[in-house]
Protein backbone atom coordinates (compact mmCIF):
# COMPACT_ATOMS: atom_id res chain seq x y z
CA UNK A 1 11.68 -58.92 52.35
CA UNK A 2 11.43 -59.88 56.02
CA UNK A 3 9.04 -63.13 57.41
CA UNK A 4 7.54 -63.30 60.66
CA UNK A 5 5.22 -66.12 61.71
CA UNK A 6 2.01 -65.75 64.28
CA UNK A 7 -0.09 -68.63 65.50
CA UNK A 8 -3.35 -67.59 66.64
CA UNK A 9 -3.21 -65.70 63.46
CA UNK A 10 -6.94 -65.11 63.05
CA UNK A 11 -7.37 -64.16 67.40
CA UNK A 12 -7.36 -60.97 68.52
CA UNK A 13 -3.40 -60.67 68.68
CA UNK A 14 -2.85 -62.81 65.92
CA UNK A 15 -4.28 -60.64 63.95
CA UNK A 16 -3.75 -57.31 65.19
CA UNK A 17 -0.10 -58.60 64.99
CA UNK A 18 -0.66 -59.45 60.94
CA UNK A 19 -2.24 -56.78 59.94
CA UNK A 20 0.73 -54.60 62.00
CA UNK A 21 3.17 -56.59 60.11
CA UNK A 22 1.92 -56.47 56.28
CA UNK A 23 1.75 -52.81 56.71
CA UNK A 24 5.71 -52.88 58.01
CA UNK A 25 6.08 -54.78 54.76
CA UNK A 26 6.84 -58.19 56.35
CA UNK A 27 5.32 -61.65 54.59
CA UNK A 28 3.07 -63.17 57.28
CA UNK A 29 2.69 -66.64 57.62
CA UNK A 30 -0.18 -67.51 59.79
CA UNK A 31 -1.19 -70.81 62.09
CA UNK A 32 -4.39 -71.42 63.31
CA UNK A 33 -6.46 -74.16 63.62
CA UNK A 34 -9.71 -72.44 65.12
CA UNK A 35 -9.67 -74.66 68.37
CA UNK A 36 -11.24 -71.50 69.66
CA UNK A 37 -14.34 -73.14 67.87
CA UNK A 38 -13.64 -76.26 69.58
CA UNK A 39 -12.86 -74.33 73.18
CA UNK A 40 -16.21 -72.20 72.88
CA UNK A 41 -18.48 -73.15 70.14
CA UNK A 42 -19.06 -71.63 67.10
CA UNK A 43 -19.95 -68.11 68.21
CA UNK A 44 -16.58 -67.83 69.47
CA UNK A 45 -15.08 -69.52 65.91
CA UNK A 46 -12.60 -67.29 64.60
CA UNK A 47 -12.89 -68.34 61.04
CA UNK A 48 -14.63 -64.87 59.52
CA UNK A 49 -11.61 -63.70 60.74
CA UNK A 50 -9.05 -65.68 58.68
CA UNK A 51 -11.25 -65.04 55.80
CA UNK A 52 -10.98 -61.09 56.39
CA UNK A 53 -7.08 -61.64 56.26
CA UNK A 54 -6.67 -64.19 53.38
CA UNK A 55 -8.76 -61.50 51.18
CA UNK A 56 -7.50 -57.99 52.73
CA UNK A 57 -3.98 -59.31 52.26
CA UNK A 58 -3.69 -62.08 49.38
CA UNK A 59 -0.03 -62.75 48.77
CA UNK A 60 1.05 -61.00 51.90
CA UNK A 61 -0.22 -63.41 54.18
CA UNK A 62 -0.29 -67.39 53.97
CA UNK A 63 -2.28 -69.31 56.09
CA UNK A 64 -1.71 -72.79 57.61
CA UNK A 65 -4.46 -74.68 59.31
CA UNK A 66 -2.33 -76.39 61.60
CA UNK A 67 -1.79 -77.94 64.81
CA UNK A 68 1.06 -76.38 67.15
CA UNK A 69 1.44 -79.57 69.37
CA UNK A 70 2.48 -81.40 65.79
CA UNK A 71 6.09 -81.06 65.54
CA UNK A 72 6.06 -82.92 61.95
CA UNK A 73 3.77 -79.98 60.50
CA UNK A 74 5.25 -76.96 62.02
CA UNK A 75 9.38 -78.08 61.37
CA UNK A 76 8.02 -78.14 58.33
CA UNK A 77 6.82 -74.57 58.15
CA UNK A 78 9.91 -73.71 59.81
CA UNK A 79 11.97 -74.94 56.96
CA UNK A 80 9.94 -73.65 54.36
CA UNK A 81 10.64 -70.04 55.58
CA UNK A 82 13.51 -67.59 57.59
CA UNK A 83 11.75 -66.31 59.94
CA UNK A 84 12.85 -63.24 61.14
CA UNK A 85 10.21 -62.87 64.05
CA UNK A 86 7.61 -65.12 65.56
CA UNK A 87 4.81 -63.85 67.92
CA UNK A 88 3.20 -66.61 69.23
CA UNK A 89 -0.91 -66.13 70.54
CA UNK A 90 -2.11 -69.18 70.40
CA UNK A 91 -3.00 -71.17 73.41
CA UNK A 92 -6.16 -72.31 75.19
CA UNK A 93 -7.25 -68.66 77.19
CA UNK A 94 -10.03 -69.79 79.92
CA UNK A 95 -9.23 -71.17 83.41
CA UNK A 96 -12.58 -72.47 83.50
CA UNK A 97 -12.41 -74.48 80.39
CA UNK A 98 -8.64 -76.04 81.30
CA UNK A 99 -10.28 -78.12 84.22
CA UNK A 100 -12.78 -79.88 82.00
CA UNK A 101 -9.52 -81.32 79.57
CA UNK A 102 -6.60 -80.96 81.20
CA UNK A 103 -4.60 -82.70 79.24
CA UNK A 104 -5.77 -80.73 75.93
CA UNK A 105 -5.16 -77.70 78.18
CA UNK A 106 -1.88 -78.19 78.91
CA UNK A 107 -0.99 -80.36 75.45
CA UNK A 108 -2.03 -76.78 73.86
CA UNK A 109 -0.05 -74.02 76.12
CA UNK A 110 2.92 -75.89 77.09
CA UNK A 111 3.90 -78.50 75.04
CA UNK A 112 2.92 -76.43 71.50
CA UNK A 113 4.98 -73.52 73.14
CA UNK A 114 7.86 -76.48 73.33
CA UNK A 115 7.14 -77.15 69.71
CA UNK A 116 7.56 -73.64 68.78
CA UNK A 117 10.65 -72.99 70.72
CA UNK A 118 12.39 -75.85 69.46
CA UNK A 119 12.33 -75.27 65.89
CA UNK A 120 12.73 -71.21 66.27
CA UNK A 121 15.86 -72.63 68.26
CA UNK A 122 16.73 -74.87 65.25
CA UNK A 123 15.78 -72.83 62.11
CA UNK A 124 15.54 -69.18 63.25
CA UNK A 125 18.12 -68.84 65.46
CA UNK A 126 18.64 -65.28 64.81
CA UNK A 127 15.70 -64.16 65.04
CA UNK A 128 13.06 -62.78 67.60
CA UNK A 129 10.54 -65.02 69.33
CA UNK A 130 7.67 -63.21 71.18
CA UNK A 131 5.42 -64.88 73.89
CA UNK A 132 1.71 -63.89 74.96
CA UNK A 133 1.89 -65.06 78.54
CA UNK A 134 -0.98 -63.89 81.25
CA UNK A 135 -1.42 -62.35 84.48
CA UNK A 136 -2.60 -65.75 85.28
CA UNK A 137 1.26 -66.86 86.21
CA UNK A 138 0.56 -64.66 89.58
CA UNK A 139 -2.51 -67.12 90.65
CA UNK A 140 -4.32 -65.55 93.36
CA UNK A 141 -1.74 -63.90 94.87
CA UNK A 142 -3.01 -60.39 94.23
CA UNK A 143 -5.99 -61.13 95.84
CA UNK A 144 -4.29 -61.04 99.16
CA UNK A 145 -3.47 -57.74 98.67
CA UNK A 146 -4.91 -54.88 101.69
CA UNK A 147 -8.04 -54.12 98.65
CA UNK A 148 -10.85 -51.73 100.13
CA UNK A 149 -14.48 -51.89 98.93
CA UNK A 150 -15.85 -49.00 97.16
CA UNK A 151 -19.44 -48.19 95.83
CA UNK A 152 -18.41 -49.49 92.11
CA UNK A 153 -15.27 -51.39 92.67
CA UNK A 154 -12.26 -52.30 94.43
CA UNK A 155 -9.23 -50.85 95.22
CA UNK A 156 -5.72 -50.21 96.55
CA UNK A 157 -4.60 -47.49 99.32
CA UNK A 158 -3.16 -45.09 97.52
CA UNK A 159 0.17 -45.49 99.57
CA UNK A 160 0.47 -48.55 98.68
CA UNK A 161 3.39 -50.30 96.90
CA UNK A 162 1.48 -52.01 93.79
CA UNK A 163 -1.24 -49.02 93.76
CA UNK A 164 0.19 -48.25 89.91
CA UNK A 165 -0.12 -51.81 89.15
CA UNK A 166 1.37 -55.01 89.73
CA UNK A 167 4.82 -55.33 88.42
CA UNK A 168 7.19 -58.10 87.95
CA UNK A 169 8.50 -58.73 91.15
CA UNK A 170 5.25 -60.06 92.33
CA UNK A 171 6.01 -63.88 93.44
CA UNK A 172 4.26 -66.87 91.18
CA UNK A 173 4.74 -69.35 94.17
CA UNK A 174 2.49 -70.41 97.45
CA UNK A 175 -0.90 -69.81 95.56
CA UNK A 176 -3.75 -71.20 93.56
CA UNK A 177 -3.32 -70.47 89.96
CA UNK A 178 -5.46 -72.89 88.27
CA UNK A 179 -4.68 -75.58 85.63
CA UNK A 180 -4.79 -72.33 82.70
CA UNK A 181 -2.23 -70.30 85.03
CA UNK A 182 -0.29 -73.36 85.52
CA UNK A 183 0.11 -74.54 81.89
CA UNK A 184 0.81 -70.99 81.20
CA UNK A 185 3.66 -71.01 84.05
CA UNK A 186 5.09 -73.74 82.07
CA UNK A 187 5.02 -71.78 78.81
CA UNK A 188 6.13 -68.97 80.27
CA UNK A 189 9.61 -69.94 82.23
CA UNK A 190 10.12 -72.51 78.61
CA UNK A 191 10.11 -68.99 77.05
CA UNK A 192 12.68 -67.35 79.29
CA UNK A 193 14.80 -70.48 79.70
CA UNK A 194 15.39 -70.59 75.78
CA UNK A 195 16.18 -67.03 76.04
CA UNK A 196 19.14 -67.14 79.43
CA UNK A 197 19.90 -71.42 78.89
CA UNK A 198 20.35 -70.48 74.84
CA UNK A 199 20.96 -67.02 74.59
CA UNK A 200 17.97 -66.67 72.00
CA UNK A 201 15.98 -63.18 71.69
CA UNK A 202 12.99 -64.58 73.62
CA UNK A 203 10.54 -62.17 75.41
CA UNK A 204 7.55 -62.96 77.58
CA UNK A 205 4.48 -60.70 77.77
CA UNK A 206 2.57 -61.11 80.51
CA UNK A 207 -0.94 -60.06 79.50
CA UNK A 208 -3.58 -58.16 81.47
CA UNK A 209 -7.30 -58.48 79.37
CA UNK A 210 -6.55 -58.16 75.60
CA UNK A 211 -9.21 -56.57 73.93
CA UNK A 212 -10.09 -54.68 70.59
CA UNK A 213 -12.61 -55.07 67.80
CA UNK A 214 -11.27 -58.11 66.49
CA UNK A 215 -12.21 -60.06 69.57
CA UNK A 216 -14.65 -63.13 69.19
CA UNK A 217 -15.69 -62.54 72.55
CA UNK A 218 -17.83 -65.93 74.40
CA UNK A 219 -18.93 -66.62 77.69
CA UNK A 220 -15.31 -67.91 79.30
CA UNK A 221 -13.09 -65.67 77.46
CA UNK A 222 -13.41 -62.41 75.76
CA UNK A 223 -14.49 -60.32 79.36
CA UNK A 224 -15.02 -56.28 77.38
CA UNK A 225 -16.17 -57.74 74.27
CA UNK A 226 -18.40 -60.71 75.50
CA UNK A 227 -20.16 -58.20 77.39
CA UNK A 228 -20.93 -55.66 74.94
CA UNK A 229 -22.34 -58.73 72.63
CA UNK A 230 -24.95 -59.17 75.53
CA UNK A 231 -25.64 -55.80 75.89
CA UNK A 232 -26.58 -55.33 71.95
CA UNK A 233 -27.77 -58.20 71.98
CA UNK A 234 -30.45 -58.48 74.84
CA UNK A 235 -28.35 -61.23 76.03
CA UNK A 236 -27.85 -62.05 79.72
CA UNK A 237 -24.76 -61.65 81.31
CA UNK A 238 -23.84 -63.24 84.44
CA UNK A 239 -22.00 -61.56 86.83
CA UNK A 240 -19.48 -63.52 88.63
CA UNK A 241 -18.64 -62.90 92.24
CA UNK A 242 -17.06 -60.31 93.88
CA UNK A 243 -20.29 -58.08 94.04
CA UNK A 244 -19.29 -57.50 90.62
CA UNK A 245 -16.64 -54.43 91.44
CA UNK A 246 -13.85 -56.66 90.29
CA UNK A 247 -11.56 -55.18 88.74
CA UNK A 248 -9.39 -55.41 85.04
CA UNK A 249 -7.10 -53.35 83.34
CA UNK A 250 -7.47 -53.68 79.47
CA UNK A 251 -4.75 -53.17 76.79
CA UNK A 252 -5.99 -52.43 73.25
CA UNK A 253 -4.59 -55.45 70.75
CA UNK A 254 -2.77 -52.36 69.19
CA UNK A 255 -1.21 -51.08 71.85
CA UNK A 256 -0.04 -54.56 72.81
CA UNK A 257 1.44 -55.04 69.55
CA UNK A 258 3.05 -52.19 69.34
CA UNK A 259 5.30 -53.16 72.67
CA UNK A 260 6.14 -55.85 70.38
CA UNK A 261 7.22 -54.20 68.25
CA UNK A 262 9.31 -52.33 70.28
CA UNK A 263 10.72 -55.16 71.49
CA UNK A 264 11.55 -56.47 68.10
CA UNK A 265 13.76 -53.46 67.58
CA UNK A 266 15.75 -53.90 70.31
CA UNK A 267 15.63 -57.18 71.65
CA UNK A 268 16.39 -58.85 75.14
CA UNK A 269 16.96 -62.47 76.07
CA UNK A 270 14.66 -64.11 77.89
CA UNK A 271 12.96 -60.71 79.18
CA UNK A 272 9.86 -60.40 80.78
CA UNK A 273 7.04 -57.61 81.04
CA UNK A 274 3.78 -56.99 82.68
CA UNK A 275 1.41 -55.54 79.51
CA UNK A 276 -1.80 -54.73 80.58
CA UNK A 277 -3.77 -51.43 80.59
CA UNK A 278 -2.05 -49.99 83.65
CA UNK A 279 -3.53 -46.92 85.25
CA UNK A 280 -4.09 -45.77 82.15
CA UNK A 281 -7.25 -48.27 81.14
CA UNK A 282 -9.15 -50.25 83.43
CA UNK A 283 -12.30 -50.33 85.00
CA UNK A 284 -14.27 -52.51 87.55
CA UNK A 285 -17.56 -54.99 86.00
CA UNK A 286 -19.97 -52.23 87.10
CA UNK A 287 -18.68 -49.42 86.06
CA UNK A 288 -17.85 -51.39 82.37
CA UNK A 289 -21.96 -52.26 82.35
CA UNK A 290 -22.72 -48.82 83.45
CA UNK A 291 -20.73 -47.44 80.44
CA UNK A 292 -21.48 -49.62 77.50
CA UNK A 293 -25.24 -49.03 78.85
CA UNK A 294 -24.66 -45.11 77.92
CA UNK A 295 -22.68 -46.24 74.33
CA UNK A 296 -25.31 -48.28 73.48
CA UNK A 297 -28.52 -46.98 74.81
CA UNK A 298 -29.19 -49.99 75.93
CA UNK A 299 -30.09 -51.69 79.36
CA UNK A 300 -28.13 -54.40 80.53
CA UNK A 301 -29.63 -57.62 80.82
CA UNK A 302 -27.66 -59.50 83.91
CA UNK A 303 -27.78 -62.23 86.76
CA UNK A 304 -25.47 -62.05 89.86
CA UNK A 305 -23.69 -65.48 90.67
CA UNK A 306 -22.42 -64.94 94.22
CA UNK A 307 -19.93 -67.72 93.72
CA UNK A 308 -16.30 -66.18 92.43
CA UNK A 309 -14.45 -68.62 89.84
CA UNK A 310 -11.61 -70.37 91.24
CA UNK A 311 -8.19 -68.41 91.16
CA UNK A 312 -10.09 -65.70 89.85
CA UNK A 313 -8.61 -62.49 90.58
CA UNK A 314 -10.47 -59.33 92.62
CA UNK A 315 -8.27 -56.69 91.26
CA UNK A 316 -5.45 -56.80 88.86
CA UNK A 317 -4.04 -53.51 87.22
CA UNK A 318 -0.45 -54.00 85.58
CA UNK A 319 2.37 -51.73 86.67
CA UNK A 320 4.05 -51.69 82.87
CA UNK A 321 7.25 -49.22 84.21
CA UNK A 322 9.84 -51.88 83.68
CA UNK A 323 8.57 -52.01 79.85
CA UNK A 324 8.51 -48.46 79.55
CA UNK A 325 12.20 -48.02 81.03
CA UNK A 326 13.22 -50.45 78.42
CA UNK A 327 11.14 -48.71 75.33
CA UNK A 328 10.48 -44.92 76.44
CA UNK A 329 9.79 -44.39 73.10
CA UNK A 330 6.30 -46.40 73.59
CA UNK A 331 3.10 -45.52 75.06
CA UNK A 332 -0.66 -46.48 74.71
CA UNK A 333 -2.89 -45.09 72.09
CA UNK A 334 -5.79 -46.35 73.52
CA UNK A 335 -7.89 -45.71 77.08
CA UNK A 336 -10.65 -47.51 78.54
CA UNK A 337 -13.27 -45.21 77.36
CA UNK A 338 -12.01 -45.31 73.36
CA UNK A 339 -11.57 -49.19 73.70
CA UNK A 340 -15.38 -49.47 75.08
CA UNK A 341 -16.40 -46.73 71.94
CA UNK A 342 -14.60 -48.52 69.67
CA UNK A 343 -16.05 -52.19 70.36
CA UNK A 344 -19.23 -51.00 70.50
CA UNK A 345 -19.63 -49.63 67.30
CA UNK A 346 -17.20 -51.61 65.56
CA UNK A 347 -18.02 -55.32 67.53
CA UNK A 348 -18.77 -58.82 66.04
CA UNK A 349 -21.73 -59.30 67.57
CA UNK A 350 -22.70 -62.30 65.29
CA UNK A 351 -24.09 -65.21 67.14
């Protein structure tokens, strides 16, 4: 029987990426701490999660509460199991939350990525290590992109180079990324240096908005799922900046495991991807109220804050064509209309 290790086992991917696993007959061991708790508050506590996992899989999965910036703890998970894969989620997500604790921001994204790296390098050579990284690496970049207003959002001339989405080419230098894109930079090249400098089966994934069911969507973090709490809720939403026609592409937590998966089959050292929604699934902030509105029969409850967030990005779709070259066996299951169905009736909208 085959072991694979996830931190952030009880987050969206984390789990998504268990749950994937058990059912491929792998023995999951699982790290996480619930800093998310800590990041957020307790609405955004992914604990019912854990508890969902411990008792839908028993054996199958074993969970460690632990700390990825302590080296002591997780060498010793490392040497307690061969792991044949790691897929490692956890981090601190928000680039508004990194500039109130920097340090914990970085401590979190960089140096537990180190941690991890370091003792795949040293106990699990041969295996596979898989990184969630973030469109965040690109800083603001994208938003000097030729974008034209429309009545619901904005967009790209259809000419264009980047009209199918951003790919990897795009440059991470000469722009504002905030402390989260720049802790994630860090993460990101440590990934791809253990990968070329080691010649280790590392690959980066650099995220788009991750979304699904599983999400414990808050106020910083958790943009499709955080919004459809508010709507079912009565909750109001505040609309950041923009005129709120920014716009996201969103990848389903299945769909985004399921590269990984490709991946895993036929690995590449120190490769990176783009994995977001693409063409294929995003929408704009208005036209994502508009539509969970319908789902829900609800009316949206929401305040416009003219002021955009630092870094924040106007329009971001993910061109995912270098992935697919790689894996043409893969493709998404899920669009932007059966992600928004499926939150809304399946959602945690506890409080």
């Amino acid at each position: 029987m085959k072991n694979a290790l996830v931190t952030g086992s009880a987050g969206l991917i984390g789990s998504e990426s268990v749950r994937f696993l058990v059912q491929k007959g792998f023995t999951v061991v699982g790290i996480d701490n619930d800093m998310r708790r800590y990041f957020f508050g307790e609405e955004a506590s992914t604990e019912w999660n854990r508890t969902k996992l411990e008792k839908e899989y028993k054996d199958a999965y074993i969970h460690y509460s632990s700390d990825i910036r302590e080296n002591e703890k997780i060498e010793g998970i490392f040497k307690k199991y061969r792991f044949d894969l790691v897929i490692h989620t956890a981090a601190q997500p928000s680039h508004d939350w990194a500039a109130r604790e920097p340090f914990t921001d970085f401590s979190v994204n960089a140096n537990g990525t180190l941690v991890m790296l370091e003792n795949f390098r040293r106990y699990a050579p041969d295996g596979v290590f898989i990184f969630t990284s973030t469109n965040k690496v690109y800083g603001d970049r994208p938003n000097l992109l030729p974008l034209i207003e429309l009545e619901n959002r904005y967009e790209l001339p259809e000419n264009h180079r980047f009209y199918k989405g951003i790919d990897e080419s795009m440059s991470i230098d000469d722009c504002k990324h905030s402390l989260f894109g720049a802790s994630k930079v860090a993460a990101d090249i440590l990934v791809q240096e253990y990968g070329k400098y080691f010649g280790l089966k590392t690959g980066v994934f650099r995220g788009g908005c991750l979304t699904g069911p599983a999400h414990s969507g808050t106020e910083l973090h958790g943009f499709l799922a955080y919004l459809v709490k508010c709507i079912a809720t009565g909750r109001k939403y505040t609309v950041i900046g923009y005129k709120g026609k920014q716009v996201r592409d969103n990848i389903h937590s299945f769909d985004l495991v399921n590269m990984f998966w490709s991946y895993y089959q036929a690995p590449r050292k120190g490769e990176v991807y783009n994995a977001g929604g693409s063409r294929h699934s995003n929408i704009s902030m208005l036209e994502a109220i508009g539509k969970i509105e319908k789902l829900l029969r609800k009316k949206a409850v929401y305040e416009y804050k003219e002021t955009n967030r630092i870094g924040d990005h106007i329009w971001y779709i993910s061109d995912v064509s270098k992935f697919k070259s790689h894996y043409p066996g893969w493709d998404f299951k899920y669009d932007i209309d059966m992600i928004l169905e499926e939150i809304c009736s399946r959602g945690n909208f506890s409080s």
